[in-house]
C-alpha atoms as a PDB file:
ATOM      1  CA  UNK A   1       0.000   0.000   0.000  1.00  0.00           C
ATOM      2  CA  UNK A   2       2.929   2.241   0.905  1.00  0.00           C
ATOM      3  CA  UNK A   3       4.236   1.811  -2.609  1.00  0.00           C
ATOM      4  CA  UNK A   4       1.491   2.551  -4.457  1.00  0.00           C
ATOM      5  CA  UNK A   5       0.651   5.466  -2.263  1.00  0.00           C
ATOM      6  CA  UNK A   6       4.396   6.732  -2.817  1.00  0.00           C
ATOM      7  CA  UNK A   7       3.834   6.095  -6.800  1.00  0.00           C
ATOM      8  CA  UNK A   8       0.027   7.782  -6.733  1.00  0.00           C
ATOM      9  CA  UNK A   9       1.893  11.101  -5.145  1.00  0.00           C
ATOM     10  CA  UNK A  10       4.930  11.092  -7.098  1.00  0.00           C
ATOM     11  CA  UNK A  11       3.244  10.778 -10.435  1.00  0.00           C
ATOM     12  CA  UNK A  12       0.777  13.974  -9.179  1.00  0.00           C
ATOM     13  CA  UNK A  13       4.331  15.573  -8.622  1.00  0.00           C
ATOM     14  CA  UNK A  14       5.265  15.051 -11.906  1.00  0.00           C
ATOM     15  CA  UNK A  15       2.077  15.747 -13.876  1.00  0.00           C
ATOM     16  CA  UNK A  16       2.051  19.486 -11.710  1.00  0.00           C
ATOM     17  CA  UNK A  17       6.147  20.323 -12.924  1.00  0.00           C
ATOM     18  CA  UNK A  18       5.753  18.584 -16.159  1.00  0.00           C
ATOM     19  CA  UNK A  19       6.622  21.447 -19.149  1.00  0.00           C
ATOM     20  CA  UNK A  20       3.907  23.495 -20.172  1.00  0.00           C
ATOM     21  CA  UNK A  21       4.476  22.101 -24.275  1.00  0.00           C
ATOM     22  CA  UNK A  22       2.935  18.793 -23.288  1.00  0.00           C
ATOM     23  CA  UNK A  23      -0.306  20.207 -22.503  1.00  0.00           C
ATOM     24  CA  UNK A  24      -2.866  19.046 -25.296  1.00  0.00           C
ATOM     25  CA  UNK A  25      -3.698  20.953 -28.106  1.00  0.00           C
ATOM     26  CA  UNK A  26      -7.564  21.306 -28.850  1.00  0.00           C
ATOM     27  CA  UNK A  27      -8.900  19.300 -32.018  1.00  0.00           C
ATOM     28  CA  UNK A  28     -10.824  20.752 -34.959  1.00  0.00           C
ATOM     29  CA  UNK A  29     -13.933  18.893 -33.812  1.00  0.00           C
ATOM     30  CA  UNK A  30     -13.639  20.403 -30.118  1.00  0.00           C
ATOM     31  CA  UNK A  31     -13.148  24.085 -31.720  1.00  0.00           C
ATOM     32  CA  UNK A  32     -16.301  23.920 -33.544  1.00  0.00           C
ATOM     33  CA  UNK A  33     -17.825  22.320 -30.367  1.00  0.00           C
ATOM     34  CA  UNK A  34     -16.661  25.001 -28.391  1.00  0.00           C
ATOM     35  CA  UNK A  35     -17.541  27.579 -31.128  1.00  0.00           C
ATOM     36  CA  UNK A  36     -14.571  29.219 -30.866  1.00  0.00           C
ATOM     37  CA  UNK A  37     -11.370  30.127 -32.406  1.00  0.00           C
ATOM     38  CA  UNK A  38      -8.590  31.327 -29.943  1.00  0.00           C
ATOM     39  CA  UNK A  39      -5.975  33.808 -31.769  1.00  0.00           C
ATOM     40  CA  UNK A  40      -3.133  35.101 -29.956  1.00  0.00           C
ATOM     41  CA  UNK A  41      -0.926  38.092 -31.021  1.00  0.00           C
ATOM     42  CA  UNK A  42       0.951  40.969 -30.014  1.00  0.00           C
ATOM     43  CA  UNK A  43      -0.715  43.827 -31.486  1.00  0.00           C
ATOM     44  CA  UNK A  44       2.089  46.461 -32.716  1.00  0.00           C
ATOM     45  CA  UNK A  45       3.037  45.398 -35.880  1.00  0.00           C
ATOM     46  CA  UNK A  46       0.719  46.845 -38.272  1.00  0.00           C
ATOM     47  CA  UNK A  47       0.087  46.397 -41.140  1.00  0.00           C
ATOM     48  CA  UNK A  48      -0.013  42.902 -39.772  1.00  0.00           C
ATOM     49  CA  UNK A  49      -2.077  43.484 -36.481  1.00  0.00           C
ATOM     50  CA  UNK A  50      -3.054  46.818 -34.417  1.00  0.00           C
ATOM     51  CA  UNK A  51      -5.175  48.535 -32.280  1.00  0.00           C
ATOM     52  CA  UNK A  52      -7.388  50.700 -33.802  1.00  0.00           C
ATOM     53  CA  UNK A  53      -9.512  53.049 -32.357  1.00  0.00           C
ATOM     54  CA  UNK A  54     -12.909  54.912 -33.955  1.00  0.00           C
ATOM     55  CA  UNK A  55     -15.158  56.520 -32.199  1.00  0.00           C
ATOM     56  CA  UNK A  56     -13.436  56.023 -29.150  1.00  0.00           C
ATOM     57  CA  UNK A  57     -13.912  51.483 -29.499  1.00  0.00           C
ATOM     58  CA  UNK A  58     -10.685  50.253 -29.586  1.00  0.00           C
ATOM     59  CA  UNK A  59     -10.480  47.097 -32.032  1.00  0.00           C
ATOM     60  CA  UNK A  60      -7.813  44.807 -32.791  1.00  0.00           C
ATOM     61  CA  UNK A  61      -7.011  44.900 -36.872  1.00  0.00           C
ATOM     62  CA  UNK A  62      -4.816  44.098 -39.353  1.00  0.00           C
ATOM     63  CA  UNK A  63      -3.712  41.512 -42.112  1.00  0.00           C
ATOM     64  CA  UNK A  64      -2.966  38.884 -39.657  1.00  0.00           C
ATOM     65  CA  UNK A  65      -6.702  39.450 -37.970  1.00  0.00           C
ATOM     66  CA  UNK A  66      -8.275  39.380 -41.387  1.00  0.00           C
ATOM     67  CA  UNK A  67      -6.425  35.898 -42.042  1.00  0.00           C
ATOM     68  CA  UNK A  68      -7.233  34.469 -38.567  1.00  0.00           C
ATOM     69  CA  UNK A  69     -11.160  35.673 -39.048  1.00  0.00           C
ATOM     70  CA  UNK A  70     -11.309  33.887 -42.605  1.00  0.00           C
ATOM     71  CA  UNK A  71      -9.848  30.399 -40.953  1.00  0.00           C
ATOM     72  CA  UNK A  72     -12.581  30.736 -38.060  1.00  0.00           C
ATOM     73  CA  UNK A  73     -15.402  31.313 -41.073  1.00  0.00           C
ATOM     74  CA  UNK A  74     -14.101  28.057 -42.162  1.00  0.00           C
ATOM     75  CA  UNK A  75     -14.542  26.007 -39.186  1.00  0.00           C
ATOM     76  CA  UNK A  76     -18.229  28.012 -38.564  1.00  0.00           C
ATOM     77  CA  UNK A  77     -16.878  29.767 -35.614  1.00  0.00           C
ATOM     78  CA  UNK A  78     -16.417  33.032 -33.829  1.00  0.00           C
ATOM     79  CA  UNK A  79     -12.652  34.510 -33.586  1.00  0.00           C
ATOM     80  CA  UNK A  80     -11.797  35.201 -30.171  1.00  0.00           C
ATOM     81  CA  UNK A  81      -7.861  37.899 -30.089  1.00  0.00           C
ATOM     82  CA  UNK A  82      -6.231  37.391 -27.136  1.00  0.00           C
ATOM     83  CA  UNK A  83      -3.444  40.401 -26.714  1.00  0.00           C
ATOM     84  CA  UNK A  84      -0.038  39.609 -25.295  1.00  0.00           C
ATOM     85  CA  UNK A  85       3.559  40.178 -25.626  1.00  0.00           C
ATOM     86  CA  UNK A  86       5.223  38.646 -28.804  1.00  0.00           C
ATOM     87  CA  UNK A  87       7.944  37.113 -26.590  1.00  0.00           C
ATOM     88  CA  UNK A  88       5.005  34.876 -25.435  1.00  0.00           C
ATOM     89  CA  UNK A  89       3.129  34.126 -28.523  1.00  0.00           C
ATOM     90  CA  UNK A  90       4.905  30.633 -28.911  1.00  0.00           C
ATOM     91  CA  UNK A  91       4.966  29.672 -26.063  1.00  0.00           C
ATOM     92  CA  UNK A  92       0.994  30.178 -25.577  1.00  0.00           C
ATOM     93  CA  UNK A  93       0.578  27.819 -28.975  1.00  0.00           C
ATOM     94  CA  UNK A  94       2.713  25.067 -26.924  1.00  0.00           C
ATOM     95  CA  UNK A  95       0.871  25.337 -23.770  1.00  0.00           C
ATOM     96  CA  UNK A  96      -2.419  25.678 -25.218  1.00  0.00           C
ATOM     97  CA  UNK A  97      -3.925  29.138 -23.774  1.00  0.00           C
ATOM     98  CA  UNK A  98      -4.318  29.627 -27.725  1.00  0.00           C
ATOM     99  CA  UNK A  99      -5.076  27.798 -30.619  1.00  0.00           C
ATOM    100  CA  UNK A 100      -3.290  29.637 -32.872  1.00  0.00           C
ATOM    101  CA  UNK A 101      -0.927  32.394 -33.398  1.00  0.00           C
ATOM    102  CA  UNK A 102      -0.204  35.112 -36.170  1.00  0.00           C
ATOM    103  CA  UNK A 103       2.432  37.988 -35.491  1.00  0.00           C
ATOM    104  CA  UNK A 104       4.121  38.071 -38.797  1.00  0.00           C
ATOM    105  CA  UNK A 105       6.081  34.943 -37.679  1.00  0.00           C
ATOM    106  CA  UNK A 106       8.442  33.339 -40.427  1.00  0.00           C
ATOM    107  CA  UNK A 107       9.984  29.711 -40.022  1.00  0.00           C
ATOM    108  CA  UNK A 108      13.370  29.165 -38.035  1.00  0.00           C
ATOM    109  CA  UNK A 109      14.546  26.142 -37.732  1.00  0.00           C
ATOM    110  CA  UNK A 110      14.656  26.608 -33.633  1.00  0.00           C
ATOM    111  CA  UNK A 111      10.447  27.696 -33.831  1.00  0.00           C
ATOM    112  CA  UNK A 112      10.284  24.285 -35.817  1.00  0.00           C
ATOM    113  CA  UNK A 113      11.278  22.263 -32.811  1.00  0.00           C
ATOM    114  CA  UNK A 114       8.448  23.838 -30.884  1.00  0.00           C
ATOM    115  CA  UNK A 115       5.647  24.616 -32.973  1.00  0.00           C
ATOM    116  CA  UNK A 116       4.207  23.655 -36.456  1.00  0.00           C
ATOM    117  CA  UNK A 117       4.097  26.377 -39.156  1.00  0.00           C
ATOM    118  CA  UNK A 118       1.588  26.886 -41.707  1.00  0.00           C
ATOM    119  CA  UNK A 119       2.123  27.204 -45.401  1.00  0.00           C
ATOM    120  CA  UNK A 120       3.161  31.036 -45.824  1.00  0.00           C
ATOM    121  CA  UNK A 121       0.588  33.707 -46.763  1.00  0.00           C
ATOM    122  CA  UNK A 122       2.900  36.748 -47.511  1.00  0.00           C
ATOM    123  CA  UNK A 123       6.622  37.395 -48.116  1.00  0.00           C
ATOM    124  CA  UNK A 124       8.663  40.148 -46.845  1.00  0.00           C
ATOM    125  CA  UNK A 125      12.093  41.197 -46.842  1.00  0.00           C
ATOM    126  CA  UNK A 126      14.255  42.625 -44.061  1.00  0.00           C
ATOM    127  CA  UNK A 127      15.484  45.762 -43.810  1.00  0.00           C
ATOM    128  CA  UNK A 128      17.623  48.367 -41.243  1.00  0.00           C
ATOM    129  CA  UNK A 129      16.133  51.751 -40.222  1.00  0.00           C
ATOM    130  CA  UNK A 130      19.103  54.567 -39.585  1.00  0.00           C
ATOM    131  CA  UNK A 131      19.246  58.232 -38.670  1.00  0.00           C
ATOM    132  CA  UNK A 132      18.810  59.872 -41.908  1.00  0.00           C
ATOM    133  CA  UNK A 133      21.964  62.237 -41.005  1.00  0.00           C
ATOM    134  CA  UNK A 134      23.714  58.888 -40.875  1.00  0.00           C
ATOM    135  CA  UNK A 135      22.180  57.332 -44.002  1.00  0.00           C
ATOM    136  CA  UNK A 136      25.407  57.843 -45.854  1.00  0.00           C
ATOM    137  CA  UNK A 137      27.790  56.196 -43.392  1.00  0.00           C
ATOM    138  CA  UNK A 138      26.339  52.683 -44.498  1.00  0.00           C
ATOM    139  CA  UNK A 139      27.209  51.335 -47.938  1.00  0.00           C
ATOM    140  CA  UNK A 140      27.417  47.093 -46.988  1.00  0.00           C
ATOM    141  CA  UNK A 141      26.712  45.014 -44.426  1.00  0.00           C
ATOM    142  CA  UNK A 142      29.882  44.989 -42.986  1.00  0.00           C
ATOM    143  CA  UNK A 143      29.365  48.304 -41.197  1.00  0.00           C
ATOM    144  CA  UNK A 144      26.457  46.989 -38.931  1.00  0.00           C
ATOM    145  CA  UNK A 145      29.083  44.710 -37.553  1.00  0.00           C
ATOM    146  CA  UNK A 146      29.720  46.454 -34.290  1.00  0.00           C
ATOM    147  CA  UNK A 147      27.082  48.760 -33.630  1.00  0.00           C
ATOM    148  CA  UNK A 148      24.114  48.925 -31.703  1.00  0.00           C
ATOM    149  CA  UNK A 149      21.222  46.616 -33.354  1.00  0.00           C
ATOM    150  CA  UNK A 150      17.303  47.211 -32.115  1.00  0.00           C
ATOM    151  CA  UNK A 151      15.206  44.037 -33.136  1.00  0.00           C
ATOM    152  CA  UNK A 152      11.696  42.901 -31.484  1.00  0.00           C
ATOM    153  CA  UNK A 153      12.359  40.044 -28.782  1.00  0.00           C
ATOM    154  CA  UNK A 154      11.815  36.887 -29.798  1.00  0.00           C
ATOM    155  CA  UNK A 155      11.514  37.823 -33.726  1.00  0.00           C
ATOM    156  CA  UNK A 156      13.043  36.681 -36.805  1.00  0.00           C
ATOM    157  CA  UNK A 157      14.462  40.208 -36.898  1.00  0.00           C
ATOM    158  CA  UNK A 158      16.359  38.970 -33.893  1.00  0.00           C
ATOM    159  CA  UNK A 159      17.292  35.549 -35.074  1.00  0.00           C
ATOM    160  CA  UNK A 160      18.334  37.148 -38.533  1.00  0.00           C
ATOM    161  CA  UNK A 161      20.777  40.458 -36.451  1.00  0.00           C
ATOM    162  CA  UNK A 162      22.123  37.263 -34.689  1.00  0.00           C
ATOM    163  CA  UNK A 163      23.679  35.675 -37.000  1.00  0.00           C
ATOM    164  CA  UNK A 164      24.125  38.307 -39.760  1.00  0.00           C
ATOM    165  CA  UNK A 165      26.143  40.676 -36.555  1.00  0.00           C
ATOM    166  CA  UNK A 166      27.741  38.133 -33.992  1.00  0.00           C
ATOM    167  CA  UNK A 167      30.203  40.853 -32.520  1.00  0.00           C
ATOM    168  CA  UNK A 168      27.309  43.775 -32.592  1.00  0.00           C
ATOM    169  CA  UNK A 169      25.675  44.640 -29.874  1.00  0.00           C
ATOM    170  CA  UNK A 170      22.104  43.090 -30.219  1.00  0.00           C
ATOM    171  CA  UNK A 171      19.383  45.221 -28.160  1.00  0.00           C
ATOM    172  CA  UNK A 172      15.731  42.969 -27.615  1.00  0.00           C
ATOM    173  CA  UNK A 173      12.851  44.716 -27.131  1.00  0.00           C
ATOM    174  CA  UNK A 174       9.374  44.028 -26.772  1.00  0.00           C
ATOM    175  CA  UNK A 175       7.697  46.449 -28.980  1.00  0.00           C
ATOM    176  CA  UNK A 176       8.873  48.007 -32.043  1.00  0.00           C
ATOM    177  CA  UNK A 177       7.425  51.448 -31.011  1.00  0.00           C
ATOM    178  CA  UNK A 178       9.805  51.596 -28.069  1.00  0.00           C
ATOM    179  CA  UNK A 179      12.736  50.423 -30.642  1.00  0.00           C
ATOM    180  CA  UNK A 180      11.807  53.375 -32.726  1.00  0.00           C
ATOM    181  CA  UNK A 181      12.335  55.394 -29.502  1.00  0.00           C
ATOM    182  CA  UNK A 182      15.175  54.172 -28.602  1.00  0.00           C
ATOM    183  CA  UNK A 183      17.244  54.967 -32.002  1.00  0.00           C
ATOM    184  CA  UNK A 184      15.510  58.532 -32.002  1.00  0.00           C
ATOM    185  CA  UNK A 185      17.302  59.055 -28.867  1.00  0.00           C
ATOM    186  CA  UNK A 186      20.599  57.207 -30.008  1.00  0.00           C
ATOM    187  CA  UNK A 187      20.195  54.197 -27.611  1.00  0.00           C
ATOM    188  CA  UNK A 188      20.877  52.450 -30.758  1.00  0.00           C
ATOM    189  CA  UNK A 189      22.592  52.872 -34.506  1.00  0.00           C
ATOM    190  CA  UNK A 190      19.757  51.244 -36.490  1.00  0.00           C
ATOM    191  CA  UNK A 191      16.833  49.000 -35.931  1.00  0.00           C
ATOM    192  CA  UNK A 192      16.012  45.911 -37.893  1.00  0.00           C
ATOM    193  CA  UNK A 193      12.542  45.650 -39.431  1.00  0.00           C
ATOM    194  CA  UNK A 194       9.988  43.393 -41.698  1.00  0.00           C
ATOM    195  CA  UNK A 195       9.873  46.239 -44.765  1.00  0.00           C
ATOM    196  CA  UNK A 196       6.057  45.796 -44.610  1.00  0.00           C
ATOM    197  CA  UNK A 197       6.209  47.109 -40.924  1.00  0.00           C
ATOM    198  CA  UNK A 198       8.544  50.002 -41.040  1.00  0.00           C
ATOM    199  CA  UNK A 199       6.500  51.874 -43.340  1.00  0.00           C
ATOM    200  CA  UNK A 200       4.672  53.397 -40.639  1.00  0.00           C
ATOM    201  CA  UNK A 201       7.364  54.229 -38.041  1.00  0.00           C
ATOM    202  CA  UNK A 202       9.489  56.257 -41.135  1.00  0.00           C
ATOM    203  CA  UNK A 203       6.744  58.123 -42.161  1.00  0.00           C
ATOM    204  CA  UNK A 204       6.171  58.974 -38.556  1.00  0.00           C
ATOM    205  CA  UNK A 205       9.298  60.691 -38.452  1.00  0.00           C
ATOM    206  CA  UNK A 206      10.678  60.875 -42.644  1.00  0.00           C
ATOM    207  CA  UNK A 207      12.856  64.340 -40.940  1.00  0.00           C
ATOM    208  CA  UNK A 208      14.657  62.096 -38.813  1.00  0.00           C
ATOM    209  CA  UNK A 209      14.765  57.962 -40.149  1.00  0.00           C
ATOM    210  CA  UNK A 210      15.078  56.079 -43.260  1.00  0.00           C
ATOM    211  CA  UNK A 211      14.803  52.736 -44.337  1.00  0.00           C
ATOM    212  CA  UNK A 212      17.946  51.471 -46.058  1.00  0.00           C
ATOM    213  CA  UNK A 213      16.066  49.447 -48.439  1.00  0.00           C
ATOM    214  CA  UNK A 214      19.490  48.514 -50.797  1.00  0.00           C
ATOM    215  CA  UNK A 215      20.990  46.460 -47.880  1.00  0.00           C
ATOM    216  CA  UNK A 216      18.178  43.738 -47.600  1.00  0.00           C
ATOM    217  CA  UNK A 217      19.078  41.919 -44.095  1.00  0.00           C
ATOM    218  CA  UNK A 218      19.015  37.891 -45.119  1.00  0.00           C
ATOM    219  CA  UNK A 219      21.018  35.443 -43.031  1.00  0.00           C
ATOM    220  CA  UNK A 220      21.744  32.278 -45.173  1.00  0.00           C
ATOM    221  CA  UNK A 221      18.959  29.395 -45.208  1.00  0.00           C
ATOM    222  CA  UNK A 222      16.020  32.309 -43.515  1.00  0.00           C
ATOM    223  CA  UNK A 223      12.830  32.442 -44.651  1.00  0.00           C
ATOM    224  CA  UNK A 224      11.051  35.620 -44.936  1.00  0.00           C
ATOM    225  CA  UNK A 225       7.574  34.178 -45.400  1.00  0.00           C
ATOM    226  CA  UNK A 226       4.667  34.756 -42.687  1.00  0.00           C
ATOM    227  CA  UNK A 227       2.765  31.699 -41.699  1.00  0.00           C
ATOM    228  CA  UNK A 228       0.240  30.535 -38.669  1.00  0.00           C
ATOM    229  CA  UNK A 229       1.627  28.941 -35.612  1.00  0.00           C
ATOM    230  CA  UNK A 230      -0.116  25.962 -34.516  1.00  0.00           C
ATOM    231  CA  UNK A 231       0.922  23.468 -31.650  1.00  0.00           C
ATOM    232  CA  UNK A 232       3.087  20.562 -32.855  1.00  0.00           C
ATOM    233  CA  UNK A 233       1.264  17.432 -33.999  1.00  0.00           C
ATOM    234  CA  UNK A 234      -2.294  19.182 -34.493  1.00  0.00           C
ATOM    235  CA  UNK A 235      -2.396  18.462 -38.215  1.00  0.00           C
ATOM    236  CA  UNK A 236      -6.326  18.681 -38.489  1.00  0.00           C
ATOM    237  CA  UNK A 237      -5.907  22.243 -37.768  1.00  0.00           C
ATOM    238  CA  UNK A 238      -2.580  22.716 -39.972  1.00  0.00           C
ATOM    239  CA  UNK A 239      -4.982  21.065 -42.571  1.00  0.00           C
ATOM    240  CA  UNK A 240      -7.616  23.815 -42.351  1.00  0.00           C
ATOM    241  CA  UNK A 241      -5.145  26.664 -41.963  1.00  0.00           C
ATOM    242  CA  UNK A 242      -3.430  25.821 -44.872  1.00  0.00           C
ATOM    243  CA  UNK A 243      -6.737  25.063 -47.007  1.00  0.00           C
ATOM    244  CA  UNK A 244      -8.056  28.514 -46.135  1.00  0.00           C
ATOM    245  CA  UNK A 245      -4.360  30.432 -46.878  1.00  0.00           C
ATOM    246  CA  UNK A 246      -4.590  28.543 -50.324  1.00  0.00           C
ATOM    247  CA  UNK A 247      -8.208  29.796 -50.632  1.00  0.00           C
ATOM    248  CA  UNK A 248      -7.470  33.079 -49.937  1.00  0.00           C
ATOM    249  CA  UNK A 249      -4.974  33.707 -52.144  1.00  0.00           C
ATOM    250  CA  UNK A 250      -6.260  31.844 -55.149  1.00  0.00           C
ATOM    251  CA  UNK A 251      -9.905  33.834 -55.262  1.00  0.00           C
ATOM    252  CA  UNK A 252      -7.773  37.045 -54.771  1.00  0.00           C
ATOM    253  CA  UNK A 253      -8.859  37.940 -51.467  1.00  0.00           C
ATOM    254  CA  UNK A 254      -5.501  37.604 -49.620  1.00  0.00           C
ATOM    255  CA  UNK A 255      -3.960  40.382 -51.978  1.00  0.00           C
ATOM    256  CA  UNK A 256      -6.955  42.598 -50.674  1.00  0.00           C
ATOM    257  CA  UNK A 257      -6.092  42.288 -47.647  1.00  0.00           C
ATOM    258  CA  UNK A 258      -3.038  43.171 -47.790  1.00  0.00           C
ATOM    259  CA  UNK A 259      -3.860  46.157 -50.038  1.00  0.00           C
ATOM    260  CA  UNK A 260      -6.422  47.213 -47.472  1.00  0.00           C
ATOM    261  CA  UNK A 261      -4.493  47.298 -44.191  1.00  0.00           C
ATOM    262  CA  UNK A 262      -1.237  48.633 -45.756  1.00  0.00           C
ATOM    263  CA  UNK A 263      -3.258  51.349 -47.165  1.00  0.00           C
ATOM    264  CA  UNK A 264      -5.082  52.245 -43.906  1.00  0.00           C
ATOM    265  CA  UNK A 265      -1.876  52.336 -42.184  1.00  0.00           C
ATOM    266  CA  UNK A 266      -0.547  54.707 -44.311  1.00  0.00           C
ATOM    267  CA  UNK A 267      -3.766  56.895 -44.143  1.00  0.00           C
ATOM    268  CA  UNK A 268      -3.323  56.837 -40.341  1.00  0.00           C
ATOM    269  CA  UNK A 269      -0.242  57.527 -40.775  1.00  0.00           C
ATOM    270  CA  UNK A 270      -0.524  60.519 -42.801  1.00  0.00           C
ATOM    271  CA  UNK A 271      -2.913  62.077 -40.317  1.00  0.00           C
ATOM    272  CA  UNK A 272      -0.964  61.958 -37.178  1.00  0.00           C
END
């Protein structure tokens, strides 16, 4: 009795410490049950996903929101957004508090161990935003090598500065706005952004920044392509993802999208 008292208690210890990425992903069938679509993203990195507010209703929007609401149409289901960090976006997908995420997240081969990725939905290149009195001071690559990099934590930007800038001096931050910040008041030389994103922050300030978009920032083997995170081994859901992304961009729509937040961006932009 003693032993299988000491076995009942030690395998309660172990299911309460064991890691978060074995909890168990919800199936397609329990989603529609539940009607209900769980989203998770970090919203401030529009075009792709960001809080809008009209009228004084704050909504979350974006190309990423518009993909996420056309998957939940195909299951029959509402979308519910659930707001957090980007650092935390993966891990969320492996623990389950979310059936999905979208954040403009490209494959790494590191994500890949964690997470599943969906087919990609949009492509976008790299690229560094300077001081535009210190535009001219950057002709190649090699003179990022030992400055002072801004990239989003947890972001391909990150992964990319890594490996591109091994002896620089790589500053993570959680938000891109507060990267912005930080090279307006030379905390940093440049900051490292998805070309689709930057848009907004350089037109926010064209008198001071520019986007140095003849030095595209590629590490070897990276892929620039935005796709869905989904937890590891829930292929139903992969299935339906991908069906919809193929949908999408086959009748058109996707390229609407895109057209449509990237447009009211720069309209929001413009009136600021």
């Amino acid at each position: 009795m003693k032993g299988i008292k000491k076995f009942l208690l030690t395998a309660v210890a172990v299911a309460m410490i064991a890691p978060a990425h074995l909890a168990q992903a919800r199936s397609v069938s329990e989603i529609q049950k539940d009607g209900q679509l769980i989203m998770g993203t970090s919203p401030d990195y529009p075009p792709f996903e960001w809080v809008d507010v009209t009228g004084g209703k704050s909504e979350v929007v974006g190309i990423d929101i518009a993909v996420a609401e056309a998957i939940a149409k195909e299951l029959g289901v509402e979308l519910k957004v659930e707001e957090m960090q980007f650092s935390a976006l993966i891990q969320s997908v492996m623990s389950d508090k979310v059936d999905l995420s979208l954040g403009g997240f490209s494959y790494t081969k590191e994500r890949a161990k964690q997470i599943d990725f969906s087919d990609a939905y949009l492509e976008t290149v790299n690229y560094m935003v300077v001081p535009l009195a210190n535009k001219d001071k950057y002709k190649s690559l090699d003179d990022f090598k030992k400055l002072r990099v801004a990239v989003q934590k947890g972001s391909l930007q990150e992964t990319t500065a890594r490996k591109l800038f091994p002896d620089a001096d790589i500053v993570s931050i959680d938000k891109n706005g507060d990267s912005i910040q930080s090279l307006l008041t030379d905390r940093v030389d440049a900051v490292m952004m998805d070309d689709l994103v930057l848009v907004e922050f350089v037109e926010q300030h064209k008198d001071k920044l520019v986007a140095l978009t003849d030095l595209p920032m590629e590490a070897e083997g990276q892929k620039n392509g935005k796709a869905v995170v989904i937890q590891k081994g829930n292929d139903d859901l992969t299935q339906v993802v991908n069906e919809t992304i193929e949908a999408l961009k086959a009748s058109g729509e996707l390229d609407e999208i895109i057209k449509h937040y990237t447009s009211k961006v720069q309209e929001e932009t413009a009136q600021e």
